[in-house]
C-alpha atoms as a PDB file:
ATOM      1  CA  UNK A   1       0.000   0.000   0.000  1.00  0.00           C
ATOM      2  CA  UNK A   2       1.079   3.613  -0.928  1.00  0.00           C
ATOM      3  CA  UNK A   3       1.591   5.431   2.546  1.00  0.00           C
ATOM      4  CA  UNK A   4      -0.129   9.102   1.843  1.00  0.00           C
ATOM      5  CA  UNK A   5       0.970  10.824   4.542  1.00  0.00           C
ATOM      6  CA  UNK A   6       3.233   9.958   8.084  1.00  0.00           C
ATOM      7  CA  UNK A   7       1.385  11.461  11.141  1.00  0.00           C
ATOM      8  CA  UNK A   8       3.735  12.623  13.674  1.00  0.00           C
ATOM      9  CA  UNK A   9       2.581  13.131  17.193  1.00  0.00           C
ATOM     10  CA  UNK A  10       4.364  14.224  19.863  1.00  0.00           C
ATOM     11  CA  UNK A  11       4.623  13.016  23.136  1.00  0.00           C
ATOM     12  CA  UNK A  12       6.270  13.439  26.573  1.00  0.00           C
ATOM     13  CA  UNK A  13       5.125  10.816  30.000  1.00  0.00           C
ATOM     14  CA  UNK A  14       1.797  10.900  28.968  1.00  0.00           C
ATOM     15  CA  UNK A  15       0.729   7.292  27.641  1.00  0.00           C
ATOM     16  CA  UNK A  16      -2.766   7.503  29.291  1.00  0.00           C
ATOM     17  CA  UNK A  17      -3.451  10.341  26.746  1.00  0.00           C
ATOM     18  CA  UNK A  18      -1.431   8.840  23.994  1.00  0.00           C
ATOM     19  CA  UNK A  19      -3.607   5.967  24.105  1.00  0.00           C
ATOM     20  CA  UNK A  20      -6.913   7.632  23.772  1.00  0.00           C
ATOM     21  CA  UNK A  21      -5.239   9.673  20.611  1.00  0.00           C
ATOM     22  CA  UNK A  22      -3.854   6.790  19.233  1.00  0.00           C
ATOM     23  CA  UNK A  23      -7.247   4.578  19.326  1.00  0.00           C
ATOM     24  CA  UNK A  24      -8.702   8.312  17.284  1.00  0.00           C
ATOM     25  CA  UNK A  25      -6.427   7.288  14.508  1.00  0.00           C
ATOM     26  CA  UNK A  26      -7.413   3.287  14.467  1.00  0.00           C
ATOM     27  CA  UNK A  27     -10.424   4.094  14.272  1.00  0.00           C
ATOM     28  CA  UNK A  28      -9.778   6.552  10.819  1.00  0.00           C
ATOM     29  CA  UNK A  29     -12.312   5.947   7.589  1.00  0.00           C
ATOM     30  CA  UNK A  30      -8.715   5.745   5.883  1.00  0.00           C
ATOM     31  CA  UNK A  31      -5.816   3.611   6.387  1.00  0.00           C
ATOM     32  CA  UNK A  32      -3.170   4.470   3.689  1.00  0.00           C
ATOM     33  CA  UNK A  33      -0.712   6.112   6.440  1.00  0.00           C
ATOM     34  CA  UNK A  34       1.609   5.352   9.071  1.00  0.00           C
ATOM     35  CA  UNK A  35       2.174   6.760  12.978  1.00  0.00           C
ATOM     36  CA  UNK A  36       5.459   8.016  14.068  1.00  0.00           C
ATOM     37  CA  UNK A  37       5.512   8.821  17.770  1.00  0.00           C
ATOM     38  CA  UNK A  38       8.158  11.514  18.617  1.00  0.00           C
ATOM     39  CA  UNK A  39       9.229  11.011  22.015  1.00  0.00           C
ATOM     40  CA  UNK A  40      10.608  13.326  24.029  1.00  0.00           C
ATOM     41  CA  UNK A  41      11.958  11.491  26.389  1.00  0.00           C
ATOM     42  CA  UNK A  42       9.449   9.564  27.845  1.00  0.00           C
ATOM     43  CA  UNK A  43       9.517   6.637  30.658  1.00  0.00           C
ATOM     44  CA  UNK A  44       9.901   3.103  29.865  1.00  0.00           C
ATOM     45  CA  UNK A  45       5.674   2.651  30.463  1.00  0.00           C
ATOM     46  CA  UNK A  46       5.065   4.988  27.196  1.00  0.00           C
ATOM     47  CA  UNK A  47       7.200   2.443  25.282  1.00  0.00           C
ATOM     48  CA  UNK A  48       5.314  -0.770  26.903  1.00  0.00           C
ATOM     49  CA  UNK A  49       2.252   0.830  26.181  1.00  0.00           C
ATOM     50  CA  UNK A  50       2.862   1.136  22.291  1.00  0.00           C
ATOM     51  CA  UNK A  51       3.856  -2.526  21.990  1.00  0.00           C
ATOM     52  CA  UNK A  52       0.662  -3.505  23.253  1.00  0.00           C
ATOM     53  CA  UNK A  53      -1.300  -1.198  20.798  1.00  0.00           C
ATOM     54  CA  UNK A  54       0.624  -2.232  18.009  1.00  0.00           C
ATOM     55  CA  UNK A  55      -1.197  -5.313  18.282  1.00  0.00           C
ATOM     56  CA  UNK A  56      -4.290  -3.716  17.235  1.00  0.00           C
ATOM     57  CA  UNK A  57      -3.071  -0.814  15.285  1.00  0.00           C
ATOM     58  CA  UNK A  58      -4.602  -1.576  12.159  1.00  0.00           C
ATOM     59  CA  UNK A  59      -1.233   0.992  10.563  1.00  0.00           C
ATOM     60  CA  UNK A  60       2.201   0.798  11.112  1.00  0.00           C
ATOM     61  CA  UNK A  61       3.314   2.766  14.073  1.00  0.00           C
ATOM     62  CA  UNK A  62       7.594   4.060  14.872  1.00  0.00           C
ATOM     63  CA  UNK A  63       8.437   4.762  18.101  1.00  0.00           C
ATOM     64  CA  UNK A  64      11.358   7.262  17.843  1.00  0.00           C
ATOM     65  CA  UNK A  65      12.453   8.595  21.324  1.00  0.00           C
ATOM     66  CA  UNK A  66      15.428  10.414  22.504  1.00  0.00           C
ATOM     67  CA  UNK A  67      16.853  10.737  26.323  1.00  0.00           C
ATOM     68  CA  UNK A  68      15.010  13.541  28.689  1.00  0.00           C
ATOM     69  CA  UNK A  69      17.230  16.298  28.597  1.00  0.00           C
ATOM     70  CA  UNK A  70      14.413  18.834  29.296  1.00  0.00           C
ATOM     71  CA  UNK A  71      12.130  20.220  26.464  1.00  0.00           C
ATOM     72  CA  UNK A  72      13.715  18.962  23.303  1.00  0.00           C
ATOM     73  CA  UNK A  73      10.291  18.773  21.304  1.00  0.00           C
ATOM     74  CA  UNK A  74      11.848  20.606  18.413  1.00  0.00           C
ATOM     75  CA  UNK A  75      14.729  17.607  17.487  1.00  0.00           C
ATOM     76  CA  UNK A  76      12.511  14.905  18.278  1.00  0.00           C
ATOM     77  CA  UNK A  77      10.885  16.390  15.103  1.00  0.00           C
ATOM     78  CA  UNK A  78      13.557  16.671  13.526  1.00  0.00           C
ATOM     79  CA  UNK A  79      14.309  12.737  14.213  1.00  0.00           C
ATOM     80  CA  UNK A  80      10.855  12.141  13.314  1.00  0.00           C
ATOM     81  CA  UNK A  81      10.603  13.950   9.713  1.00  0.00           C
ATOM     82  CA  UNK A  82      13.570  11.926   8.935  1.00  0.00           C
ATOM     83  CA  UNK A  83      11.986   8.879  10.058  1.00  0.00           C
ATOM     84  CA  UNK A  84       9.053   9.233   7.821  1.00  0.00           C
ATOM     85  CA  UNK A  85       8.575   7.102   4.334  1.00  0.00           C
ATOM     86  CA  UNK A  86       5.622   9.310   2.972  1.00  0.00           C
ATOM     87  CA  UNK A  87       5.705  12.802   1.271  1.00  0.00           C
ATOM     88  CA  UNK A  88       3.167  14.303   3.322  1.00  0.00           C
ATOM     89  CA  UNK A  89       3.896  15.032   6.878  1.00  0.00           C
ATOM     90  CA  UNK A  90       0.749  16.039   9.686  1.00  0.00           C
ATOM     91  CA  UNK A  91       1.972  17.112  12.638  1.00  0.00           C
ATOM     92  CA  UNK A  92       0.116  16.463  16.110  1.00  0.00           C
ATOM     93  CA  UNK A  93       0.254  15.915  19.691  1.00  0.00           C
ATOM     94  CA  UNK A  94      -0.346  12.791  21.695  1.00  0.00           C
ATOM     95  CA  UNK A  95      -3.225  14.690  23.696  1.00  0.00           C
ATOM     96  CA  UNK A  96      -5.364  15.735  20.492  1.00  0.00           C
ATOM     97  CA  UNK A  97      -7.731  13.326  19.703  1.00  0.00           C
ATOM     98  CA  UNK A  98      -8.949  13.058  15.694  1.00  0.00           C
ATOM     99  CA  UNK A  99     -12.349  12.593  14.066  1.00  0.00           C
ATOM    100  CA  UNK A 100     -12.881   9.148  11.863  1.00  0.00           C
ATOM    101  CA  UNK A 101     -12.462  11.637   8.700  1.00  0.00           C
ATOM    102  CA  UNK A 102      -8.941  13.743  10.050  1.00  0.00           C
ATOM    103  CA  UNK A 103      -7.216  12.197   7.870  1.00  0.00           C
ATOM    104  CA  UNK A 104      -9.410  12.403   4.877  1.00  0.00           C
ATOM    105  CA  UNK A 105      -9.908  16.187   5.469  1.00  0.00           C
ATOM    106  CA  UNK A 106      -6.187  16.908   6.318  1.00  0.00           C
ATOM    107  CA  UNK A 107      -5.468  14.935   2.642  1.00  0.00           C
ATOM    108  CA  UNK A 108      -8.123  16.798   1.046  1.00  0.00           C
ATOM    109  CA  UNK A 109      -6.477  20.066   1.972  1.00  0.00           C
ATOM    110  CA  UNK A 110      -3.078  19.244   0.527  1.00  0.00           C
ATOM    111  CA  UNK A 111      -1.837  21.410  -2.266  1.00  0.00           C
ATOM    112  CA  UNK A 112       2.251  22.272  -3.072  1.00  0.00           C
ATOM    113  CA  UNK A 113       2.746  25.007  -2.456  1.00  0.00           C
ATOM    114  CA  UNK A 114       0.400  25.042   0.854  1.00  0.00           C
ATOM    115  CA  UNK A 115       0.565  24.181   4.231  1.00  0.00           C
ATOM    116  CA  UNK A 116      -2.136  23.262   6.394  1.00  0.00           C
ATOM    117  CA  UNK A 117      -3.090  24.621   9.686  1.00  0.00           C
ATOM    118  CA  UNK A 118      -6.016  23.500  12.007  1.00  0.00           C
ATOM    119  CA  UNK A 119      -7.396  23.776  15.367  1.00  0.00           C
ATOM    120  CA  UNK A 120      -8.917  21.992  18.129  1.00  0.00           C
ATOM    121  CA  UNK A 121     -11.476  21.942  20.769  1.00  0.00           C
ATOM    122  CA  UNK A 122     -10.045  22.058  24.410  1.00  0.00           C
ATOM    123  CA  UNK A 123     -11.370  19.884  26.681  1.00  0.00           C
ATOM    124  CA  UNK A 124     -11.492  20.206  30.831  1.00  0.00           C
ATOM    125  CA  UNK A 125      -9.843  17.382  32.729  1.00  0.00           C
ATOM    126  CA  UNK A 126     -12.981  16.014  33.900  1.00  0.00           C
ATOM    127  CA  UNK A 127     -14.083  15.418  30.607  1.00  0.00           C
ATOM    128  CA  UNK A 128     -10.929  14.213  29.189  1.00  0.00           C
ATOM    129  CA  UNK A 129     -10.518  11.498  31.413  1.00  0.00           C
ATOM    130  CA  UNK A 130     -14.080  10.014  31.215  1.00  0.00           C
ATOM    131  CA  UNK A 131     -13.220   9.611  27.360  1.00  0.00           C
ATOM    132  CA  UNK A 132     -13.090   5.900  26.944  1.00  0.00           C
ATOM    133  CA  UNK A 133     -11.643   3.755  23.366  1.00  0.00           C
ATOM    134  CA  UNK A 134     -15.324   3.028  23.361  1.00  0.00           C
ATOM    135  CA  UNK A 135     -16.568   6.696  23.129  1.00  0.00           C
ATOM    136  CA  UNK A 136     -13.736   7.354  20.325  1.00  0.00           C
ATOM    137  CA  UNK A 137     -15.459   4.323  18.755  1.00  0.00           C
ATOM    138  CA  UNK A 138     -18.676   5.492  18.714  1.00  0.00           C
ATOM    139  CA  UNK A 139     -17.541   9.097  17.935  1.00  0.00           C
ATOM    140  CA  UNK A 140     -19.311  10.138  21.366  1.00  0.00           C
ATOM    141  CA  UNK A 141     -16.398  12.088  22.441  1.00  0.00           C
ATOM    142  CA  UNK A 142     -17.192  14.670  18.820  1.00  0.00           C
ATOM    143  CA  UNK A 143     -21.095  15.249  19.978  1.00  0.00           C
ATOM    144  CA  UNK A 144     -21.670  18.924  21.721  1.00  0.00           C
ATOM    145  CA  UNK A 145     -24.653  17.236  23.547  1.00  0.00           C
ATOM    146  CA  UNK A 146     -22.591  14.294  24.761  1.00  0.00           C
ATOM    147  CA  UNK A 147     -19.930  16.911  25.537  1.00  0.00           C
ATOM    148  CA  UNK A 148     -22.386  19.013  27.626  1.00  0.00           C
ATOM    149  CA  UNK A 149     -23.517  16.142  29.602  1.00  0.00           C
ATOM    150  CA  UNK A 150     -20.074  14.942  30.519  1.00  0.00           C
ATOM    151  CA  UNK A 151     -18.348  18.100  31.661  1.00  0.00           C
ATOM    152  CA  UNK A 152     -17.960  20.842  28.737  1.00  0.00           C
ATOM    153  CA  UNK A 153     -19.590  24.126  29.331  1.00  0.00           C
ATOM    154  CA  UNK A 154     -21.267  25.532  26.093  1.00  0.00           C
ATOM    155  CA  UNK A 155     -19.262  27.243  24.264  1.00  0.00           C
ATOM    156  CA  UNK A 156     -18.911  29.102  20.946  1.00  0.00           C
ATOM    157  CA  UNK A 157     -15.751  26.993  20.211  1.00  0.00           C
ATOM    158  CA  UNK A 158     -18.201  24.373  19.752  1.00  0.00           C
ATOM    159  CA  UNK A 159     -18.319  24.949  15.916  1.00  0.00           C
ATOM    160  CA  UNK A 160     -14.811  23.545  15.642  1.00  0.00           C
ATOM    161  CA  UNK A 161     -15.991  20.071  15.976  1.00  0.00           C
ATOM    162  CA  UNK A 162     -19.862  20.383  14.944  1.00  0.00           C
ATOM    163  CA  UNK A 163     -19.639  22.706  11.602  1.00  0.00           C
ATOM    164  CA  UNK A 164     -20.024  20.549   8.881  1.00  0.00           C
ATOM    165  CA  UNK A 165     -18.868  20.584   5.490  1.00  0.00           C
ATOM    166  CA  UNK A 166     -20.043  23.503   4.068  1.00  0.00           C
ATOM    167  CA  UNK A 167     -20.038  25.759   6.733  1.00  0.00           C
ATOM    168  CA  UNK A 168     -16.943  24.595   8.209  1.00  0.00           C
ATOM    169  CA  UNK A 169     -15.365  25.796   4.572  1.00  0.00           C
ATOM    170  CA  UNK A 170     -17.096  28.798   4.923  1.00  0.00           C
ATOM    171  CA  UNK A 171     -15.964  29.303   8.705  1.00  0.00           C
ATOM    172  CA  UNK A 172     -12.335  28.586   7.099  1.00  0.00           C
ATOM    173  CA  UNK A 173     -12.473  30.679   4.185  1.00  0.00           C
ATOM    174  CA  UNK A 174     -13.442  34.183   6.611  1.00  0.00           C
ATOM    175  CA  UNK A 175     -11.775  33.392  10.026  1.00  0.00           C
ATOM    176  CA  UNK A 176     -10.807  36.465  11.303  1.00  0.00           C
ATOM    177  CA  UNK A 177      -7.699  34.876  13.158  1.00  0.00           C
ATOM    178  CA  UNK A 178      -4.238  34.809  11.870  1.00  0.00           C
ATOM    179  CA  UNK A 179      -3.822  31.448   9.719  1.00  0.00           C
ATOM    180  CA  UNK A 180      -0.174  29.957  11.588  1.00  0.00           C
ATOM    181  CA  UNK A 181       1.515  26.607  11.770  1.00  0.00           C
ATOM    182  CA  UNK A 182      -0.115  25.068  14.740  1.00  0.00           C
ATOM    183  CA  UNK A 183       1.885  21.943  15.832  1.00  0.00           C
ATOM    184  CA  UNK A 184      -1.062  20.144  17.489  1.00  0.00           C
ATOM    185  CA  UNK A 185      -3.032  20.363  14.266  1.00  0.00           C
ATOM    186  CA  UNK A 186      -1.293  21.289  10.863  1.00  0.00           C
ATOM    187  CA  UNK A 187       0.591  19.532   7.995  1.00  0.00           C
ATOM    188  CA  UNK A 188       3.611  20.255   5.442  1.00  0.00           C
ATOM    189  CA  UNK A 189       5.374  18.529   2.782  1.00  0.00           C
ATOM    190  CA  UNK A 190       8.105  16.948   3.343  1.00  0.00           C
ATOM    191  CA  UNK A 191      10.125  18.532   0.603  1.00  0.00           C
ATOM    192  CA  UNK A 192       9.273  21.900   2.189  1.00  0.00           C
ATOM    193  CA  UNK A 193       9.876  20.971   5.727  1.00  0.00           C
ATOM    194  CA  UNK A 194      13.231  19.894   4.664  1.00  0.00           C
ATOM    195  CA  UNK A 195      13.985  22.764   2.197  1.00  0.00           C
ATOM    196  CA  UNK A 196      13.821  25.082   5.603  1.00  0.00           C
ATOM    197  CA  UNK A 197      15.936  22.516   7.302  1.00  0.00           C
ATOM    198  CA  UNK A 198      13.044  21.660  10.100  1.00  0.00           C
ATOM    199  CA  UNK A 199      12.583  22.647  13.366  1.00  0.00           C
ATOM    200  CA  UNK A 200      14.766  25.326  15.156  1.00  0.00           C
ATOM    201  CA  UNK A 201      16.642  23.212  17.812  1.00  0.00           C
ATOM    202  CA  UNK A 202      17.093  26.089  19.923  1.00  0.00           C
ATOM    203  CA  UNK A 203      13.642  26.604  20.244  1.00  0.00           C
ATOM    204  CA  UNK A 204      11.816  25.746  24.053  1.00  0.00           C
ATOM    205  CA  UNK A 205       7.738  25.957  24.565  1.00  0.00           C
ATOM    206  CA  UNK A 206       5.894  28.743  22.904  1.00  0.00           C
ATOM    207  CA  UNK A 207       5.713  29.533  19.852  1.00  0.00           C
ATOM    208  CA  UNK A 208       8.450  26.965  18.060  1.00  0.00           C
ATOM    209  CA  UNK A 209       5.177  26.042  15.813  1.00  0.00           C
ATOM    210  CA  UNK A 210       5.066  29.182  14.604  1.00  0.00           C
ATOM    211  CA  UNK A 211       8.584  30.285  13.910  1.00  0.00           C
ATOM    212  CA  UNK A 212       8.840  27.086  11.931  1.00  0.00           C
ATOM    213  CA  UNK A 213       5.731  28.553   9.594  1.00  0.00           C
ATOM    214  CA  UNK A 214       7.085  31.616   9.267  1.00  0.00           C
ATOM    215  CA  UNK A 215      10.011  29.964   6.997  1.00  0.00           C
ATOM    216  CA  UNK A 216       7.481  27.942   5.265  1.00  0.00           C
ATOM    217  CA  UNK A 217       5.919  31.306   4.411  1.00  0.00           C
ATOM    218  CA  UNK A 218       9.225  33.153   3.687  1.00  0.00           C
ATOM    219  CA  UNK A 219      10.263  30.238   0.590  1.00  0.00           C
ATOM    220  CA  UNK A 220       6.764  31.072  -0.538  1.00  0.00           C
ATOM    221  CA  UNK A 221       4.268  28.571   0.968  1.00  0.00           C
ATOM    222  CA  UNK A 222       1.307  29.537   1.348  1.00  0.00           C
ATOM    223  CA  UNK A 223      -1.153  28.610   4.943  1.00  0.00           C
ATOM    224  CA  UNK A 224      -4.428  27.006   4.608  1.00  0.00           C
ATOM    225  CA  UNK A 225      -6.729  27.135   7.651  1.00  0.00           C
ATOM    226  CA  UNK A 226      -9.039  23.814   8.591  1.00  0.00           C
ATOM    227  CA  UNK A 227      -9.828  24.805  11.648  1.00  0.00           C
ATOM    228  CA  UNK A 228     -13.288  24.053  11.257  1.00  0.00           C
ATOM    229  CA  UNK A 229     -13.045  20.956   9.259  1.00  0.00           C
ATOM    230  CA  UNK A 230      -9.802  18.928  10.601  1.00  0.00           C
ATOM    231  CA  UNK A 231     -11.452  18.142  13.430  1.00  0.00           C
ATOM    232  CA  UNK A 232      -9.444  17.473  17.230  1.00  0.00           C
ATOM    233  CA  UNK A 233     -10.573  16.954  20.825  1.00  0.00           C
ATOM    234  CA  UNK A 234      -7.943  18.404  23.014  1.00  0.00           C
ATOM    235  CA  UNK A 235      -7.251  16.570  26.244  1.00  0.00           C
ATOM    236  CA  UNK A 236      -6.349  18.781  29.044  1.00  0.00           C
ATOM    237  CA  UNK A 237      -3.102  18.336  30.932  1.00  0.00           C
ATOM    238  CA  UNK A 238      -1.002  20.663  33.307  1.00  0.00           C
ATOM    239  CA  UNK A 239       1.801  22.771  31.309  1.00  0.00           C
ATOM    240  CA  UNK A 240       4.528  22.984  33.991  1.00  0.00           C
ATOM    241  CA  UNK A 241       7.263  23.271  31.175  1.00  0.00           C
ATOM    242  CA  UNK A 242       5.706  26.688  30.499  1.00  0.00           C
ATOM    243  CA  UNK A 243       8.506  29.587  31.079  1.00  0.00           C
ATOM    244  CA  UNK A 244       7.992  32.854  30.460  1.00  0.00           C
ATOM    245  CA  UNK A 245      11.634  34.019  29.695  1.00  0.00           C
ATOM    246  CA  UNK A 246      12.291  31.509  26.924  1.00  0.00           C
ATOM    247  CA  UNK A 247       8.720  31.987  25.415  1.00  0.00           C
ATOM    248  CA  UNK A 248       9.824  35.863  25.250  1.00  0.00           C
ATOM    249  CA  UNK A 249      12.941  34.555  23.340  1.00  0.00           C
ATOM    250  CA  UNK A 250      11.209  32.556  21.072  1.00  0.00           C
ATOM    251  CA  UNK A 251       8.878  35.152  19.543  1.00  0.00           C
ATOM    252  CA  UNK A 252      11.934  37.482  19.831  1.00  0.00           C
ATOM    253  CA  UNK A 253      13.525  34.927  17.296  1.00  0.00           C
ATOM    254  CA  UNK A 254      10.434  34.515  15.285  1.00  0.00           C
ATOM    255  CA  UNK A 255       9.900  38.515  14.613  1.00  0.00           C
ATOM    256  CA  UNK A 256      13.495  38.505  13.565  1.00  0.00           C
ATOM    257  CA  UNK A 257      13.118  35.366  11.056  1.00  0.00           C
ATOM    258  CA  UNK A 258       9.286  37.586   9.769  1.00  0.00           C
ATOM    259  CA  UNK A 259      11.679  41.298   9.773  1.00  0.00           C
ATOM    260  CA  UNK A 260      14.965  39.472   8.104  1.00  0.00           C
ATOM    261  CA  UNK A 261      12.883  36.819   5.465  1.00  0.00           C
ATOM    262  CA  UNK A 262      14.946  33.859   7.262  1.00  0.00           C
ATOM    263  CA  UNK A 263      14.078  30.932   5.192  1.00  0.00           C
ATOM    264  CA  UNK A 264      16.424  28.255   6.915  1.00  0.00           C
ATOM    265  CA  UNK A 265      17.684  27.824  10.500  1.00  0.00           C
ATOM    266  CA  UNK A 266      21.616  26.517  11.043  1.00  0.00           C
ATOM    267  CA  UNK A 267      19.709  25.154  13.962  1.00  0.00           C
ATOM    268  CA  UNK A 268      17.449  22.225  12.639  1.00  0.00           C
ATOM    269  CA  UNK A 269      17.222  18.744  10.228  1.00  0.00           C
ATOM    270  CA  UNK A 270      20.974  19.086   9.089  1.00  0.00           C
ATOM    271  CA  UNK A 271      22.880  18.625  12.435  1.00  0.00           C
ATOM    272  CA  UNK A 272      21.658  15.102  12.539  1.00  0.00           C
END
């Protein structure tokens, strides 16, 4: 079978979560792609968990990890880009859960010259952890009213997962928002990812998503928003890795990659 795109998730001590993600994409109405999980370090349990849900992962699925040595996400994607045998590359996170039709939609999007940038619906921690393989199953876990029973307060960020077709393109098409590279929910191809050399290593939390976009923008690729048609769950979780100091640095970095039209960093796929 021809592999049309390698999903990449990312993932760090969190194989509760990774699980529930992991049965959203067995449970895809597609199954011409493979999982690579990009592990940042993770304990031994992450790894025990994916050998026991390989056995029922109806597509391949890579385990590339590297040693904690603190927030590193940026070269485990590095690793994992060069890990991947298709052309088309969607980026995610191992607490974002996908509709049956992600895949379809995310593949249905893809254009050269594009990249693709989505959204999700965040979820409180009561809610996330009631979500069962079952629920993903049964698609529970995307109904607002099933939602609303189990621990979401209404919301207007509802429409991300309950749009529909048509006016999900039309929600796309007129988004007021700013249309960036959103590493829980976007995709590139691999020929472009590489052409910018990556990730920049440097990088910590905040904003490394972005700054990678901006050189996908600067060699002339263009963003295409799905937020209202790629459709996630997102799990809560606690974000003690958050620092304010290096997130400052980071968009310090990314306004000088936007001012100077930086189109590769010395800092990414290359070093490996």
């Amino acid at each position: 079978m021809t592999l049309v795109a390698s999903v990449i998730i990312s993932t760090y001590n969190s194989p509760d979560w990774l699980e529930k993600v992991l049965h959203g994409y067995f449970n895809q109405n597609r199954r011409d792609f493979e999982i690579i999980i990009a592990d940042d370090g993770s304990k031994e349990d992450t790894r025990e968990r994916l050998d026991s849900l390989r056995d029922i992962s109806p597509v391949p699925i890579t385990h590339v990890w590297q040693r904690d040595d603190g927030f590193r996400k940026c070269r485990i994607l590095n690793k994992s880009v060069l890990r991947a045998n298709s052309d088309y590359l969607i980026f995610t996170d191992g607490d974002c859960i996908p509709r049956h039709d992600f895949i379809d939609t995310q593949m249905r999007a893809a254009e050269p010259g594009y990249f693709v940038s989505g959204g999700s619906l965040l979820l409180p921690m009561s809610t996330s952890k009631l979500i069962t393989p079952d629920d993903i199953r049964e698609q529970r876990c995307f109904d607002k009213q099933w939602l609303y029973a189990n621990g979401l307060k209404p919301t207007r960020k509802i429409l991300r997962i309950t749009a529909g077709p048509k006016l999900g393109a039309i929600l796309n098409r007129f988004s007021p928002a700013n249309c960036n590279f959103k590493g829980s929910n976007a995709a590139a191809w691999k020929a472009d990812v590489l052409k910018v050399n990556g990730f920049d290593e440097r990088m910590a939390y905040g904003g490394e998503d972005r700054e990678f976009g901006v050189r996908l923008n600067n060699i002339g690729i263009k963003a295409r928003d799905v937020k209202y048609s790629a459709v996630l769950v997102h799990l809560d979780h606690a974000k003690g890795y958050r620092d304010p100091a290096l997130m400052a640095s980071n968009k310090a970095l990314r306004k000088r990659v936007e001012r100077e039209r930086i189109t590769r960093t010395e800092h990414g796929i290359e070093q490996l």
